[in-house]
N, C-alpha and C. Protein backbone atom coordinates (compact mmCIF):
# COMPACT_ATOMS: atom_id res chain seq x y z
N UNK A 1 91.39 136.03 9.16
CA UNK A 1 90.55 135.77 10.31
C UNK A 1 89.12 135.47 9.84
N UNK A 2 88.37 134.44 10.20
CA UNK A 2 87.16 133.84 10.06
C UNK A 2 86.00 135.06 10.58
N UNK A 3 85.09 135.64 9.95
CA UNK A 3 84.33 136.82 9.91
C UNK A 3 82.92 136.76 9.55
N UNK A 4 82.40 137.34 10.10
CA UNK A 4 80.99 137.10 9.40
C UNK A 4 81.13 137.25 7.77
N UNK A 5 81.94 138.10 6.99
CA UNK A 5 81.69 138.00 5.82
C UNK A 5 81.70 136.87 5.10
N UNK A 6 82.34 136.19 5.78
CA UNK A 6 82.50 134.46 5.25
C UNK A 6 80.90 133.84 5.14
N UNK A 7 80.11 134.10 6.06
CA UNK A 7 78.58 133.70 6.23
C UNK A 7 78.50 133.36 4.47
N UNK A 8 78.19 131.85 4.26
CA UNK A 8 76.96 131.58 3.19
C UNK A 8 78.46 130.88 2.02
N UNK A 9 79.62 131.03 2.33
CA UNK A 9 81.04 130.08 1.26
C UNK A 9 80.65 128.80 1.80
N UNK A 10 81.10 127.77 0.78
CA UNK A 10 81.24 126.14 0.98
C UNK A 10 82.91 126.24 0.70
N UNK A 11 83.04 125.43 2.29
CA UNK A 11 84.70 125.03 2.17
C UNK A 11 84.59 123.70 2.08
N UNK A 12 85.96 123.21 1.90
CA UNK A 12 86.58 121.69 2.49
C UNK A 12 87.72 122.01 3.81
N UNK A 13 87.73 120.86 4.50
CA UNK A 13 88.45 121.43 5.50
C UNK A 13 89.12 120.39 5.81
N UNK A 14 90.25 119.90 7.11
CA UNK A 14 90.50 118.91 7.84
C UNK A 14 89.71 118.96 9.48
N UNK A 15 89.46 118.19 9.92
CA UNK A 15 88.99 117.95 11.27
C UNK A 15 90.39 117.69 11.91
N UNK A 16 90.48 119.32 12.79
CA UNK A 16 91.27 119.25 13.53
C UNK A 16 91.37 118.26 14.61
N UNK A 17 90.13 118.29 15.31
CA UNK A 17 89.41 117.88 16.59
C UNK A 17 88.48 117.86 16.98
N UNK A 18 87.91 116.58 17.62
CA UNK A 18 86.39 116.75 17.39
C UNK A 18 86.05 115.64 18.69
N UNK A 19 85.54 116.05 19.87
CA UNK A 19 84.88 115.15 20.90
C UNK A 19 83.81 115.11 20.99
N UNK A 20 83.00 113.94 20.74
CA UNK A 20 81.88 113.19 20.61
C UNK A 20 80.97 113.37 22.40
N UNK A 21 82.05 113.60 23.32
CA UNK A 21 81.46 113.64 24.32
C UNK A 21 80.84 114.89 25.09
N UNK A 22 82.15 115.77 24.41
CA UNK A 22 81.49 117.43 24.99
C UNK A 22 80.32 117.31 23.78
N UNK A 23 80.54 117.32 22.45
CA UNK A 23 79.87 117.63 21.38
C UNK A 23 79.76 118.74 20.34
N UNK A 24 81.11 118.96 20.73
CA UNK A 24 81.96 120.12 19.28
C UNK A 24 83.62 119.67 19.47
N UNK A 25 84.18 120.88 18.44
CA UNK A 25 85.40 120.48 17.79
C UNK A 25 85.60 121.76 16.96
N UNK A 26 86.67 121.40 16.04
CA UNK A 26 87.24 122.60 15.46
C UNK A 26 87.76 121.78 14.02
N UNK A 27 87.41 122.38 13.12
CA UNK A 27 87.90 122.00 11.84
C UNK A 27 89.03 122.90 11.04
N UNK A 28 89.94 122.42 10.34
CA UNK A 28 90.85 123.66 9.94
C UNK A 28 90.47 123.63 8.71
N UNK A 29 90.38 125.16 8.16
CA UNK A 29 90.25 125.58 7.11
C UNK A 29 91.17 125.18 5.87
N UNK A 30 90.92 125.47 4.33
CA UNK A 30 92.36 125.32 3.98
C UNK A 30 92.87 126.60 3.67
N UNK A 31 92.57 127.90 4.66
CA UNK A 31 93.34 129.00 4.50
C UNK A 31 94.16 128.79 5.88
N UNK A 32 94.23 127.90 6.63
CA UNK A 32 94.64 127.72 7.93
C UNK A 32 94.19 128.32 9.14
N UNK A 33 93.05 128.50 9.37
CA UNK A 33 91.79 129.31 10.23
C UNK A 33 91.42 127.72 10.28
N UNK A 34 91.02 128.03 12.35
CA UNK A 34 89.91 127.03 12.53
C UNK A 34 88.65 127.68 12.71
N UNK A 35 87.83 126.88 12.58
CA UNK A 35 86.09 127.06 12.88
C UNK A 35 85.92 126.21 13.72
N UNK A 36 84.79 126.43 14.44
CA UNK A 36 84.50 126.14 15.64
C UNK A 36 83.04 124.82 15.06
N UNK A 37 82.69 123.54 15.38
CA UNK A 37 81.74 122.88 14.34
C UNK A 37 80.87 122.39 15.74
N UNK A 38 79.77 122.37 15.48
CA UNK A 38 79.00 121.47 17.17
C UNK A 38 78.23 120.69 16.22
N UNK A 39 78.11 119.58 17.36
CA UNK A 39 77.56 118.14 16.61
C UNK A 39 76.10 118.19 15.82
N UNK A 40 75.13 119.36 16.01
CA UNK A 40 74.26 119.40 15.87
C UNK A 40 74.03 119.98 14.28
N UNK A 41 75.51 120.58 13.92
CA UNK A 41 75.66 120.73 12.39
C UNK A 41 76.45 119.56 11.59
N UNK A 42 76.44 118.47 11.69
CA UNK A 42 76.96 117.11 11.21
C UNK A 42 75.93 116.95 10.95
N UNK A 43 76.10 116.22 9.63
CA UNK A 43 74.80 115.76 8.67
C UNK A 43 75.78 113.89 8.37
N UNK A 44 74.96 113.25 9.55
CA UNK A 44 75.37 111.91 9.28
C UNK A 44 74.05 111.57 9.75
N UNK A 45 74.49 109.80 9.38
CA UNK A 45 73.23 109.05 9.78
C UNK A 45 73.23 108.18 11.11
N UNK A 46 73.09 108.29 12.39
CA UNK A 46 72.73 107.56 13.30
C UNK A 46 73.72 108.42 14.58
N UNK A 47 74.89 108.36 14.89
CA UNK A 47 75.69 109.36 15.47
C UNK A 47 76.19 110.35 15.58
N UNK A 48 76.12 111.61 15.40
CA UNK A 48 76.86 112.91 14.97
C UNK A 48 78.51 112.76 15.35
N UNK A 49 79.05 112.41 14.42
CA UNK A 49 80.52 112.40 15.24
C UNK A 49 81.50 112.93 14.07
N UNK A 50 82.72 113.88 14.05
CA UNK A 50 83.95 113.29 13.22
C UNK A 50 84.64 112.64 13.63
N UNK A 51 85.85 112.43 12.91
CA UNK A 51 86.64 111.80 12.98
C UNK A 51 88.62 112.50 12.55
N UNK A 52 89.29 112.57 13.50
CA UNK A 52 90.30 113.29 13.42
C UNK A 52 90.92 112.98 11.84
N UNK A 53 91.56 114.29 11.52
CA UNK A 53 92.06 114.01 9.99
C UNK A 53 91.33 113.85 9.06
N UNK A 54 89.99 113.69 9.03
CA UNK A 54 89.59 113.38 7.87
C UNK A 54 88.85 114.81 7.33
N UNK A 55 88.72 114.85 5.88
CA UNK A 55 88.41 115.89 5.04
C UNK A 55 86.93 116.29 5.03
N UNK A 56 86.21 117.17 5.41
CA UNK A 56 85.14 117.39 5.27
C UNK A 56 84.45 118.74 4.42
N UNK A 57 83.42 118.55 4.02
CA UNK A 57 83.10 119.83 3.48
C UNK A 57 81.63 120.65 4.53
N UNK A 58 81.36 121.99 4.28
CA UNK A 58 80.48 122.33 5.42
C UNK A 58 80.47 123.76 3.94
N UNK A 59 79.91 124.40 4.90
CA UNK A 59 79.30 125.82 4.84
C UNK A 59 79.34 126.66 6.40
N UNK A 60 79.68 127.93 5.87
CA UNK A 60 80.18 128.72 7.24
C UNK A 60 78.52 129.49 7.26
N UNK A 61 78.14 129.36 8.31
CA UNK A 61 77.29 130.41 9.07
C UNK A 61 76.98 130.81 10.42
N UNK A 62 75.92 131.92 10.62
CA UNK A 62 76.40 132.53 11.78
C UNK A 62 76.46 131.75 13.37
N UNK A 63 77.28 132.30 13.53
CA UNK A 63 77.50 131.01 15.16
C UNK A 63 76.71 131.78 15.92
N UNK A 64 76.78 131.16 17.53
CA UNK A 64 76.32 131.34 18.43
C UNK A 64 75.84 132.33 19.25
N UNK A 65 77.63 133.29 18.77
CA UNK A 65 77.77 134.33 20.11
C UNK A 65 77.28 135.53 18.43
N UNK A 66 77.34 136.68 18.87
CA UNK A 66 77.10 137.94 18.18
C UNK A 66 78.59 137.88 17.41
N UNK A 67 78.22 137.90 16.18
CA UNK A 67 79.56 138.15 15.18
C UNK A 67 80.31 137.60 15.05
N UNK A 68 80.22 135.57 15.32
CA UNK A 68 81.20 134.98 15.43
C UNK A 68 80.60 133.81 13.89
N UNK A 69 81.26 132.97 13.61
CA UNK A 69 80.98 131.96 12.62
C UNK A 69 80.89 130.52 13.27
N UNK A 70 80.32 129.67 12.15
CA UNK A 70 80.85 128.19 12.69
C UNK A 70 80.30 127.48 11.54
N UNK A 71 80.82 125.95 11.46
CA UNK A 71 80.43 125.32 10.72
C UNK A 71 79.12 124.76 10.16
N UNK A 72 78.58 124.21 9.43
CA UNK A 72 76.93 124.19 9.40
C UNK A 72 77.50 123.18 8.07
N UNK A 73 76.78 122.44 8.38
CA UNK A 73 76.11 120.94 6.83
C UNK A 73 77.20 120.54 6.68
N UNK A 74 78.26 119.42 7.54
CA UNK A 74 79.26 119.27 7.86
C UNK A 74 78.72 117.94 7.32
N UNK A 75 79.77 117.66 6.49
CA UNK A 75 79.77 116.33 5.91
C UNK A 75 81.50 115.90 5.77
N UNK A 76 81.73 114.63 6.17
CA UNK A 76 82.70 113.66 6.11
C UNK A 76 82.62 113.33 4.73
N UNK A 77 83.96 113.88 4.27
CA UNK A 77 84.22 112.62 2.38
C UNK A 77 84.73 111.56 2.70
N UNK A 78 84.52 110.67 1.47
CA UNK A 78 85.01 109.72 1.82
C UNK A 78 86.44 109.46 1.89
N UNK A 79 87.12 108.93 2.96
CA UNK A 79 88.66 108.62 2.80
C UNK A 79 88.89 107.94 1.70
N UNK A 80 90.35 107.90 1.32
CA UNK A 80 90.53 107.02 0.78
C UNK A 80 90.96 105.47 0.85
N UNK A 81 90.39 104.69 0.22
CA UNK A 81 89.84 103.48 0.40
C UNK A 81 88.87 103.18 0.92
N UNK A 82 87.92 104.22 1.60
CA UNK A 82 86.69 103.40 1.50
C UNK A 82 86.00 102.75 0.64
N UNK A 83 85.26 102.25 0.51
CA UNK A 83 84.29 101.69 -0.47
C UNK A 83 83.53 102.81 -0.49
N UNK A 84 83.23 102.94 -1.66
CA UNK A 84 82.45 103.91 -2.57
C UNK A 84 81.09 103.13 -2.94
N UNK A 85 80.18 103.81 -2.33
CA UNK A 85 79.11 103.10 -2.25
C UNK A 85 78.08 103.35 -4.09
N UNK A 86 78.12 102.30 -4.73
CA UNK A 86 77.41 102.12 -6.05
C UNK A 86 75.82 102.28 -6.05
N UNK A 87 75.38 103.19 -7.14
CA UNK A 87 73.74 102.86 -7.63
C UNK A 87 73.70 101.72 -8.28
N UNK A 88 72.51 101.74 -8.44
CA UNK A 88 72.00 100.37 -9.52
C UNK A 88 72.69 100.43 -10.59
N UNK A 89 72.95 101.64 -10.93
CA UNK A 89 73.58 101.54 -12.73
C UNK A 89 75.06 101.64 -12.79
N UNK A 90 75.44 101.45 -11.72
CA UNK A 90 76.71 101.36 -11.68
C UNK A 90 77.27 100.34 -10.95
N UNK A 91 76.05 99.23 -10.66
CA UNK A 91 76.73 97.72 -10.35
C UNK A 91 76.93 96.66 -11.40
N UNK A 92 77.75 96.10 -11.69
CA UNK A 92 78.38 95.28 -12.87
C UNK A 92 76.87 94.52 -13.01
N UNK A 93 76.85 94.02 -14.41
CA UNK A 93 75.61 92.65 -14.57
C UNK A 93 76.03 91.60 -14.44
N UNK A 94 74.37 91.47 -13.78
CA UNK A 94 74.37 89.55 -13.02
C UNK A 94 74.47 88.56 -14.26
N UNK A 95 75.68 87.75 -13.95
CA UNK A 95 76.38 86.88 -15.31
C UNK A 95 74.80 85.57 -15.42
């Protein structure tokens, strides 16, 4: 069961579920525990949103109510096949 002692671990997880319109969701752990995630702990750029199924990593801290948890610095990895976005030193040279 998800506990305050958890406060301050970095997991990976799956996004169970996640509506963009209320503005939370639930991510599953990989001990099989969900957490509870609100959009305002998504660390993206322009929309706060997930996306079902996909793998994310976060950090658990303290939620809302007295003694409960939730997700915090919720970041989306990249699927696979995205494009993997390159630095300078890792773009081929201009022939």
């Amino acid at each position: 069961m998800t506990n305050a002692s958890d406060v301050g671990n970095h997991e990976v997880g799956t996004v169970k579920w996640f509506s963009a319109k209320k503005g939370y969701g639930f991510i599953l752990r990989e001990n099989g525990e969900e957490i509870f995630c609100h959009f305002s702990n998504v660390v993206s750029d322009g929309f706060k949103t997930l996306h079902y199924n996909r793998k994310v990593e976060f950090d658990i801290g303290a939620g809302r109510n007295d003694g409960s948890v939730e997700a915090k610095n919720v970041k989306e990895l990249p699927a696979e096949g995205d494009k993997k976005e390159t630095s300078a030193e890792e773009e081929p040279p201009i022939a």
